[in-house]
Protein backbone atom coordinates (compact mmCIF):
# COMPACT_ATOMS: atom_id res chain seq x y z
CA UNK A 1 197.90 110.30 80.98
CA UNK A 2 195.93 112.32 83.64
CA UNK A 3 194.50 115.83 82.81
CA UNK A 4 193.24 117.75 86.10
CA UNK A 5 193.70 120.73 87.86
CA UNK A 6 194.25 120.84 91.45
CA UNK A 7 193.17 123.47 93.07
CA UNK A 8 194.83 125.06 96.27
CA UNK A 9 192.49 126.19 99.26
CA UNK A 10 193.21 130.12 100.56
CA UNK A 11 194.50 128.31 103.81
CA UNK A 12 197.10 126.04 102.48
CA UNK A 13 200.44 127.41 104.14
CA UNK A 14 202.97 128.65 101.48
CA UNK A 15 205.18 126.50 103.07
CA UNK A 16 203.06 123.64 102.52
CA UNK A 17 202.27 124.23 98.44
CA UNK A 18 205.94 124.22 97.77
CA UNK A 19 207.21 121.08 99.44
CA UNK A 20 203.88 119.67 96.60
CA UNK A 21 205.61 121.42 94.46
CA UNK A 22 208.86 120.35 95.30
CA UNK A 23 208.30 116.82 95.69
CA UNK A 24 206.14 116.82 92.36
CA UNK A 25 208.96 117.95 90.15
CA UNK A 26 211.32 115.96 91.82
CA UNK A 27 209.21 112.82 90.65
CA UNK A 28 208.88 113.85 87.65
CA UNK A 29 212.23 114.51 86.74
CA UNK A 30 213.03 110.42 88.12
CA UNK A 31 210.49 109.73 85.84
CA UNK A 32 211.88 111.52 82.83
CA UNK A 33 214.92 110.42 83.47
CA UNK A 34 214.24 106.36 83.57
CA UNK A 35 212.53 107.21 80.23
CA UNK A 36 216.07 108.80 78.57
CA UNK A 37 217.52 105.74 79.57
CA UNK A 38 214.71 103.23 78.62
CA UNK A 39 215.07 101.78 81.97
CA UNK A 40 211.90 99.46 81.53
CA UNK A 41 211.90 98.52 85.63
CA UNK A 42 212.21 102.38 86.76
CA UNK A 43 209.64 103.93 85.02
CA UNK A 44 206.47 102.27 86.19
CA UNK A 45 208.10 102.30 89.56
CA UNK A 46 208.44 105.78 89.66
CA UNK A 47 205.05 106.90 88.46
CA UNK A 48 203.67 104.72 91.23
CA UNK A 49 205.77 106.94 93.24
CA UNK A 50 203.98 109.69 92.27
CA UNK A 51 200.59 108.39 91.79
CA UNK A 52 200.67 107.55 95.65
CA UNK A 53 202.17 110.69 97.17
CA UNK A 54 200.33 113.63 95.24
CA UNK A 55 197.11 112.08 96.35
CA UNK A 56 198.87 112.39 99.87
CA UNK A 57 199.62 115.68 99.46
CA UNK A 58 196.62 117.00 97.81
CA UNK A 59 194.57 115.57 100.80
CA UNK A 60 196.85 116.91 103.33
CA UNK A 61 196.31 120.65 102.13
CA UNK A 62 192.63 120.08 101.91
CA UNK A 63 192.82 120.74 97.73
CA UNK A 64 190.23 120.17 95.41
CA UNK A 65 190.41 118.16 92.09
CA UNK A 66 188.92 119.59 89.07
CA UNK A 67 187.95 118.26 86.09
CA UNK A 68 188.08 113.96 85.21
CA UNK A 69 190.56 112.34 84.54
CA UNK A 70 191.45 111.64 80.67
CA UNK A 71 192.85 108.36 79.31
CA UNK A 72 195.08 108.19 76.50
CA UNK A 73 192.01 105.50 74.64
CA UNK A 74 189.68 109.15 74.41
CA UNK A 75 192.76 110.84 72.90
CA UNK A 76 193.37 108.96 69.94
């Protein structure tokens, strides 16, 4: 688990934050999803997925990261 905010720049087009947006939820549902049906091969599939195109998308609008990232070890 990941715990970070991203931060949009003043110049990022509206346009722009809500195909993120878009595209965010829409992996995140796939991965919610393969969970509900305990579909062992989709879920790791899908949160690669994810963990390569927000990274995309983040650098794209010229965003900022804030905060580290938490693993689950610290949380227990």
């Amino acid at each position: 688990m990941i715990r970070q905010l991203i931060e949009f720049c003043n110049d990022t087009p509206q346009a722009e934050q809500e195909r993120f947006s878009q595209a965010n939820a829409r992996i995140h549902k796939a991965i919610i999803n393969a969970v509900r049906e305990h579909d062992v091969e989709k879920v790791p599939d899908r949160m690669i997925v994810q963990m390569t195109e927000a990274p995309r998308y983040v650098k794209r609008m010229k965003c900022g990261q804030r905060g580290r990232p938490i693993l689950d070890s610290e949380i227990r």
